[in-house]
N, C-alpha and C. Protein backbone atom coordinates (compact mmCIF):
# COMPACT_ATOMS: atom_id res chain seq x y z
N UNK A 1 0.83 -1.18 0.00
CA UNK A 1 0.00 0.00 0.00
C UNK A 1 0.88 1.25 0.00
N UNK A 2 0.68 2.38 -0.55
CA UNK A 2 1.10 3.67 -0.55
C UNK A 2 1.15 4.18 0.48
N UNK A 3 2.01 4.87 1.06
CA UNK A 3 2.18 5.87 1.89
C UNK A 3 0.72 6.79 2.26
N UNK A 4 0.47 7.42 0.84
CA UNK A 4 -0.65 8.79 1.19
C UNK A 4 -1.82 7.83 0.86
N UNK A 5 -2.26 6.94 0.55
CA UNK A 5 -3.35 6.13 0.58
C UNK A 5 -4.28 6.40 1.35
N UNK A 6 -5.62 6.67 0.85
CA UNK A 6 -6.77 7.29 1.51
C UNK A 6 -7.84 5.86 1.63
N UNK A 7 -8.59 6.28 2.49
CA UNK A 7 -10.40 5.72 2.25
C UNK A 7 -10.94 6.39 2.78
N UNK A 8 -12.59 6.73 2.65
CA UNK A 8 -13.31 7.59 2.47
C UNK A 8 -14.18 6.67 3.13
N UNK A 9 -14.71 6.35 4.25
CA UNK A 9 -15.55 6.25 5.02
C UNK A 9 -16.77 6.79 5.91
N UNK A 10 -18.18 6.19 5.87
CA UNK A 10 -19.80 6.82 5.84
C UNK A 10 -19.97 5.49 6.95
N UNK A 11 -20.84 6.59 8.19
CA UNK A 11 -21.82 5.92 8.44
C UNK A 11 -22.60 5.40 7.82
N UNK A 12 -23.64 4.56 7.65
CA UNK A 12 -24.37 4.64 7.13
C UNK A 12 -25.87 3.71 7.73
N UNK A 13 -25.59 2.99 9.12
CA UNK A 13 -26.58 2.56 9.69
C UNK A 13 -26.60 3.09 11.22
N UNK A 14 -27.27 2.65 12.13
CA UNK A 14 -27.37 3.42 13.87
C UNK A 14 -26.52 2.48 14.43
N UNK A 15 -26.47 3.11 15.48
CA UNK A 15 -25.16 2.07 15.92
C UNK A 15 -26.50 1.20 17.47
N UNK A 16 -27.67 1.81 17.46
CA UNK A 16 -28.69 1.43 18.06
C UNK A 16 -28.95 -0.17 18.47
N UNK A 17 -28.84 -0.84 19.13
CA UNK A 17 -28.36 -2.18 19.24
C UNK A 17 -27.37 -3.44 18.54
N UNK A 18 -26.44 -2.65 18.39
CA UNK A 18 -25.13 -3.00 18.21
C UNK A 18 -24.85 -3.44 19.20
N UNK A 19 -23.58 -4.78 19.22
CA UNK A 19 -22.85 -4.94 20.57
C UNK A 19 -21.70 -3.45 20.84
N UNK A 20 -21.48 -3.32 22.19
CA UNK A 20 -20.59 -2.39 22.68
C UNK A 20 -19.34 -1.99 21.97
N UNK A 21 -18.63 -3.00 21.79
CA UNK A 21 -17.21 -3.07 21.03
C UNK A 21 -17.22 -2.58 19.79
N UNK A 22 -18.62 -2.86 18.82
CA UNK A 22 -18.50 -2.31 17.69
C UNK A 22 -18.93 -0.68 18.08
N UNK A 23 -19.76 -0.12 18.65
CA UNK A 23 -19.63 1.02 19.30
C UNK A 23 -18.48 1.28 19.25
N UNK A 24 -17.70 1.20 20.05
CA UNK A 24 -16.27 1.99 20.28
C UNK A 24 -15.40 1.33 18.80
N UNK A 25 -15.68 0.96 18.19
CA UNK A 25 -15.08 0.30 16.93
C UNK A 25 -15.10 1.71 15.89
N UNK A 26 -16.35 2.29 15.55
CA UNK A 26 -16.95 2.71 15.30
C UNK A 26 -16.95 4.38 15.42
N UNK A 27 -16.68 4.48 17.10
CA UNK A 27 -15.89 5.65 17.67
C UNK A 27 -13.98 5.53 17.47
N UNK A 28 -13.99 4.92 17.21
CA UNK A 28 -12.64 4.55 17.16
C UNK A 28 -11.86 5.36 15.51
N UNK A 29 -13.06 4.72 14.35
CA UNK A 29 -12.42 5.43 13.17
C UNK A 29 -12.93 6.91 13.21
N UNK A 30 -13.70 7.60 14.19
CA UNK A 30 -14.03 8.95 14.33
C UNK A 30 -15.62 9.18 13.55
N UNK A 31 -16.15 8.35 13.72
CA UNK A 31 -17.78 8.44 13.25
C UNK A 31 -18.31 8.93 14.57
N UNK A 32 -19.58 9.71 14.74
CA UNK A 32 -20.61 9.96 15.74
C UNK A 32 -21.95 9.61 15.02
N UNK A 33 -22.04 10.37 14.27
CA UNK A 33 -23.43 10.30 13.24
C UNK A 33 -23.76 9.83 12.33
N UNK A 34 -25.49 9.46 11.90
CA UNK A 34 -25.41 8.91 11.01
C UNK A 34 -25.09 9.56 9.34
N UNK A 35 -24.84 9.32 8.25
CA UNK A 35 -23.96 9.53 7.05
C UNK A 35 -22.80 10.94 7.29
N UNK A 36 -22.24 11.22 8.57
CA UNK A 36 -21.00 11.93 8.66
C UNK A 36 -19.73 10.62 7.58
N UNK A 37 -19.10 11.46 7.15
CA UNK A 37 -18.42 10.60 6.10
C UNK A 37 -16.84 11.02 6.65
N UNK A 38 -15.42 10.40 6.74
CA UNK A 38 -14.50 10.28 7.69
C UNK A 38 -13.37 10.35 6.42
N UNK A 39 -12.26 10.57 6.20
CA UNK A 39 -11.10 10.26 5.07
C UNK A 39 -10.02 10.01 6.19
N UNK A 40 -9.78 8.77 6.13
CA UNK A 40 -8.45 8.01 6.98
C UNK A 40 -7.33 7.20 5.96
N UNK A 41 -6.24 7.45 6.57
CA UNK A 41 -5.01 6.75 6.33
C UNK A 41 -5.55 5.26 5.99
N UNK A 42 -5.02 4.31 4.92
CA UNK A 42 -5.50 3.47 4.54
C UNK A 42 -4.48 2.21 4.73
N UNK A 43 -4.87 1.49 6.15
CA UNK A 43 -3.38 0.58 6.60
C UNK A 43 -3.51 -0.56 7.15
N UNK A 44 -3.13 -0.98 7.98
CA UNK A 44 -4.24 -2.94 8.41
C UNK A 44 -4.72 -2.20 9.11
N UNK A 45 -4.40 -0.97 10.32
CA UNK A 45 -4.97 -1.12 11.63
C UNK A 45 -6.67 -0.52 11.42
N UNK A 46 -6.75 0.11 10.09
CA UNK A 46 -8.03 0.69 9.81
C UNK A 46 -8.84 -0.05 9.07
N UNK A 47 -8.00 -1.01 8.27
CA UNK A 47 -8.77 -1.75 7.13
C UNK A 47 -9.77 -3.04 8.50
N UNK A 48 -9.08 -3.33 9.46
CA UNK A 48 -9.50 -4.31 10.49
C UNK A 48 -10.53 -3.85 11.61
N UNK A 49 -10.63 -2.35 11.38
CA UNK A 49 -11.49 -2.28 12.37
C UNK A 49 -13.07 -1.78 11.21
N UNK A 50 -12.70 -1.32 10.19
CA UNK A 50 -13.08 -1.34 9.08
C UNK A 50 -14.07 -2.86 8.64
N UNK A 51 -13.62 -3.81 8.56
CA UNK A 51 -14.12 -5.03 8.16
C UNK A 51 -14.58 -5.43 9.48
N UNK A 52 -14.27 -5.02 10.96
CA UNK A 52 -15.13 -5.18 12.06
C UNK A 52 -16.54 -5.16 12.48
N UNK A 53 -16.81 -3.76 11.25
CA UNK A 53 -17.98 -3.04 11.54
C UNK A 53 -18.54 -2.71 10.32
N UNK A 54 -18.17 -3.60 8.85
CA UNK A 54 -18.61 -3.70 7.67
C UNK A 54 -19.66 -3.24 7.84
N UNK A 55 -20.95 -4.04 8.41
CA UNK A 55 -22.51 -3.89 8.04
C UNK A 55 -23.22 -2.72 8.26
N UNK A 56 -22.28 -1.76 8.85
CA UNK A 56 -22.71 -0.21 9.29
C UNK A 56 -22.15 0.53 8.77
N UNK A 57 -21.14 0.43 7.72
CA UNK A 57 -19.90 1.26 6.70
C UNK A 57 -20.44 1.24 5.38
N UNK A 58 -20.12 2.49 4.87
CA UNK A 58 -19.90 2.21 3.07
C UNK A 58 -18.26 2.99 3.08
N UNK A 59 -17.43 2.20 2.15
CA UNK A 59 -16.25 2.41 2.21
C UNK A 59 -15.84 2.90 0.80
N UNK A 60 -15.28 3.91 0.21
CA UNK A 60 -14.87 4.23 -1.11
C UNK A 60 -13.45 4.57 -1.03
N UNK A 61 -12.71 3.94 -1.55
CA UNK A 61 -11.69 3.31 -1.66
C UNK A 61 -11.02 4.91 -2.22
């Protein structure tokens, strides 16, 4: 992977009975709200918390 390598990350579901962990999963890549959209460094430690919390993400590469 590149150095300046981006992804472009969206809420896009509630985090409303979710287990806890994905909560802070969630808080973790800097989401609060729902479709606030995030641009992070693109590396395992994001891609993993990323694929943690797939079913509540849209991810554009």
């Amino acid at each position: 992977m590149d150095k300046n390598k981006t992804v472009q990350v969206t809420l896009i579901k509630s985090l409303i009975g979710t287990k806890n962990r994905h909560r802070l999963t969630v808080r973790g890549l800097g989401l609060k709200k729902i479709n606030q959209t995030v641009l992070l460094s693109d590396n395992s430690t994001i891609r993993g918390m990323i694929n943690k919390v797939f079913y509540l993400l849209k991810v554009e590469e």
